[in-house]
C-alpha atoms as a PDB file:
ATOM      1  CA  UNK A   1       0.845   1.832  -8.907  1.00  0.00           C
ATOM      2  CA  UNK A   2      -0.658   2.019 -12.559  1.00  0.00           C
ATOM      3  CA  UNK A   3       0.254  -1.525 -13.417  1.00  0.00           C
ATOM      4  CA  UNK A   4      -1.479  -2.934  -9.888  1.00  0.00           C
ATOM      5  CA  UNK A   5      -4.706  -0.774 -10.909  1.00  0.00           C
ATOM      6  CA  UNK A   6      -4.904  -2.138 -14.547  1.00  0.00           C
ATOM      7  CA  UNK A   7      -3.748  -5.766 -13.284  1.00  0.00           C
ATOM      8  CA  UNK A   8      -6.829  -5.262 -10.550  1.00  0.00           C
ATOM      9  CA  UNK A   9      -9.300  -5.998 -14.451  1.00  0.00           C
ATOM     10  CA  UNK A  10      -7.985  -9.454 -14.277  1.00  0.00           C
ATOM     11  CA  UNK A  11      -7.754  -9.984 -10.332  1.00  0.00           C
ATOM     12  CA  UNK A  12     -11.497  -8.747  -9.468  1.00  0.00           C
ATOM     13  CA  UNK A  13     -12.897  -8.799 -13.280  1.00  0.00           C
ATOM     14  CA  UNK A  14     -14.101  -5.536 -13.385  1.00  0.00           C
ATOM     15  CA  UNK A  15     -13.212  -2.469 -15.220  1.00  0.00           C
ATOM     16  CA  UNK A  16     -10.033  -1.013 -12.812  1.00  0.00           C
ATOM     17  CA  UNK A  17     -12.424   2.736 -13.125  1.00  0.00           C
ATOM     18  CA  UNK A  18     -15.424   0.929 -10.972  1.00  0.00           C
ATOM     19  CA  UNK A  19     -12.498   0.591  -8.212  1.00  0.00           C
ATOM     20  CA  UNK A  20     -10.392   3.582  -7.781  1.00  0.00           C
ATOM     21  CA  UNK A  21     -12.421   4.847  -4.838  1.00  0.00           C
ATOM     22  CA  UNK A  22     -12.082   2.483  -2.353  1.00  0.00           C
ATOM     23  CA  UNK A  23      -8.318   2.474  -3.735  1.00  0.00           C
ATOM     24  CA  UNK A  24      -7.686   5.792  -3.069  1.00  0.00           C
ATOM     25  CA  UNK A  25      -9.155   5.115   0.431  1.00  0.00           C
ATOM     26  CA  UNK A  26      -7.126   2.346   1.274  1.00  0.00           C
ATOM     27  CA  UNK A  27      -4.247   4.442   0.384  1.00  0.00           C
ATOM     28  CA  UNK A  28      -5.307   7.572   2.131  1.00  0.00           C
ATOM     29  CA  UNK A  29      -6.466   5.411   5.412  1.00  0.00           C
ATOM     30  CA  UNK A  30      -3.187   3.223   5.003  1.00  0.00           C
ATOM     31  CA  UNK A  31      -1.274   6.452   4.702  1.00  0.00           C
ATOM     32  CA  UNK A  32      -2.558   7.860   7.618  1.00  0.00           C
ATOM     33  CA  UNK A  33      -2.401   4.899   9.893  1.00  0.00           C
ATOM     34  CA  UNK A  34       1.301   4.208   8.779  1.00  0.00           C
ATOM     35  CA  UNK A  35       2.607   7.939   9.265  1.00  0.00           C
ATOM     36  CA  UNK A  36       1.365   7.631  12.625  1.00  0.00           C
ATOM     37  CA  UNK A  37       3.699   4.097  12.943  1.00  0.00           C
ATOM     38  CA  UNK A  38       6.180   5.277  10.983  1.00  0.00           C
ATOM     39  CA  UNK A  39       6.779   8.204  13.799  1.00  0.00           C
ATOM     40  CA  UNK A  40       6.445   6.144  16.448  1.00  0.00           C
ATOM     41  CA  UNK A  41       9.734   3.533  14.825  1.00  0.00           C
ATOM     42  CA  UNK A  42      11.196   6.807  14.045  1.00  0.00           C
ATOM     43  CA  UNK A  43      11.331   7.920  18.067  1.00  0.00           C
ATOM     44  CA  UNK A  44      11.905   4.349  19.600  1.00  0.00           C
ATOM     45  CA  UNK A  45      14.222   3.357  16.791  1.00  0.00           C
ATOM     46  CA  UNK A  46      16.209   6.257  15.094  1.00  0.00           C
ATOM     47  CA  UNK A  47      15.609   7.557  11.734  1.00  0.00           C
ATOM     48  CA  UNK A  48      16.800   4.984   9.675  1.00  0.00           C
ATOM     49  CA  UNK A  49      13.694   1.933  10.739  1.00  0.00           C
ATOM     50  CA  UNK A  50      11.288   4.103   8.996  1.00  0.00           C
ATOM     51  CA  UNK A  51      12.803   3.965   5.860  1.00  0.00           C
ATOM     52  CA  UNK A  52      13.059   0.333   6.048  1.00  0.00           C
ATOM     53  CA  UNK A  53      10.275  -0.403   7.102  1.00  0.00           C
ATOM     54  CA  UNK A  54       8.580   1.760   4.333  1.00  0.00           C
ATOM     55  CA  UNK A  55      10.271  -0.246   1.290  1.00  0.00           C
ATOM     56  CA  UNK A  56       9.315  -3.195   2.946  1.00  0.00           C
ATOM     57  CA  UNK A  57       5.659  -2.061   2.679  1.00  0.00           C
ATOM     58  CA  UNK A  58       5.984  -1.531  -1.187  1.00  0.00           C
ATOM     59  CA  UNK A  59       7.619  -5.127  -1.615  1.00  0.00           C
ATOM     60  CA  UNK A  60       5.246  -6.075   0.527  1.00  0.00           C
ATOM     61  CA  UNK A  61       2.581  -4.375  -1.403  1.00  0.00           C
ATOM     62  CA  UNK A  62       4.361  -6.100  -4.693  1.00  0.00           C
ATOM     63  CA  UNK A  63       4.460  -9.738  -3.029  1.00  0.00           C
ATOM     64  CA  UNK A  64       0.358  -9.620  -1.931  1.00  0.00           C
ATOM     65  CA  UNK A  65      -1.189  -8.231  -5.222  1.00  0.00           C
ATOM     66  CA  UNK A  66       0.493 -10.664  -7.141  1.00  0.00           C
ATOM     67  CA  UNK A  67      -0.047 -13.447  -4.565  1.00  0.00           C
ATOM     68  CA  UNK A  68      -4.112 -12.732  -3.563  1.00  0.00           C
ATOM     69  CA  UNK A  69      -6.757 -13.296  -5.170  1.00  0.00           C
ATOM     70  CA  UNK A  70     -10.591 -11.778  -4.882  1.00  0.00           C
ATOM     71  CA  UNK A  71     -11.527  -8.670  -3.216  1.00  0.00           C
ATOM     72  CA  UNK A  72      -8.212  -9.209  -0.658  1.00  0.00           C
ATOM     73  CA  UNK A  73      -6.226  -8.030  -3.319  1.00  0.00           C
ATOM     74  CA  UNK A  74      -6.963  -4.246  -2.976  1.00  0.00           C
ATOM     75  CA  UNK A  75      -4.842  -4.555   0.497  1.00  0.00           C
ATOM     76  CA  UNK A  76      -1.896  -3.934  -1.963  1.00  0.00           C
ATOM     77  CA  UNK A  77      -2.791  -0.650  -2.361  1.00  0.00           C
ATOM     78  CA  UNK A  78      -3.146   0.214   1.083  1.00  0.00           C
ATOM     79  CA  UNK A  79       0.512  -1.236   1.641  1.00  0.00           C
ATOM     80  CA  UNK A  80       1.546   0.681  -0.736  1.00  0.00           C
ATOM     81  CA  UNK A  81       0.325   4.122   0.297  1.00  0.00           C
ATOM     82  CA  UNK A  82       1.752   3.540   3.910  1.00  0.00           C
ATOM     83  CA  UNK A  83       4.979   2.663   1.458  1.00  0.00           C
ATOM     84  CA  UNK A  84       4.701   5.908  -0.006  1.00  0.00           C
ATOM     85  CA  UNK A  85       5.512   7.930   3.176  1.00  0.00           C
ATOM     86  CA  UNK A  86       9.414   7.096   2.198  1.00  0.00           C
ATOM     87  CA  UNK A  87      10.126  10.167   0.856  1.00  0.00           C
ATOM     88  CA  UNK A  88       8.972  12.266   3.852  1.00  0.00           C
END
């Protein structure tokens, strides 16, 4: 997460400090979406779909912020806070 905020200076050419809000609220409203999907996997499809599915929302969080460009790149950080849920 700290090296897609400092690489975000090169991607949107600003300082990464002018953009941590609307980070952090991609991540919460990603987080909150995805907990809701990840539940809904995890009663149609057993326990084990969640957890997949949430590491491949951090690759897929890795594969878009180095892939995008502009303004769509801060969509990696919402992938990655519905990633995050893994651990719960």
């Amino acid at each position: 997460m700290p090296n897609l905020s400092l690489y975000s200076r090169v991607v949107l050419g600003g300082d990464p400090k002018q953009f941590s809000g609307i980070i952090m609220a991609l991540r919460f409203g990603f987080k909150s979406a995805g907990g809701y999907l990840l539940g809904m996997i995890a009663m149609k499809k057993g326990i084990r779909a969640p957890l997949l599915t949430t590491a491949f929302l951090l690759a897929a969080a890795i594969v878009w912020g180095w892939s995008v460009p502009g303004y769509a790149y801060l969509m990696a950080f919402g992938l990655m806070g519905a990633g995050e849920l893994g651990g719960a």
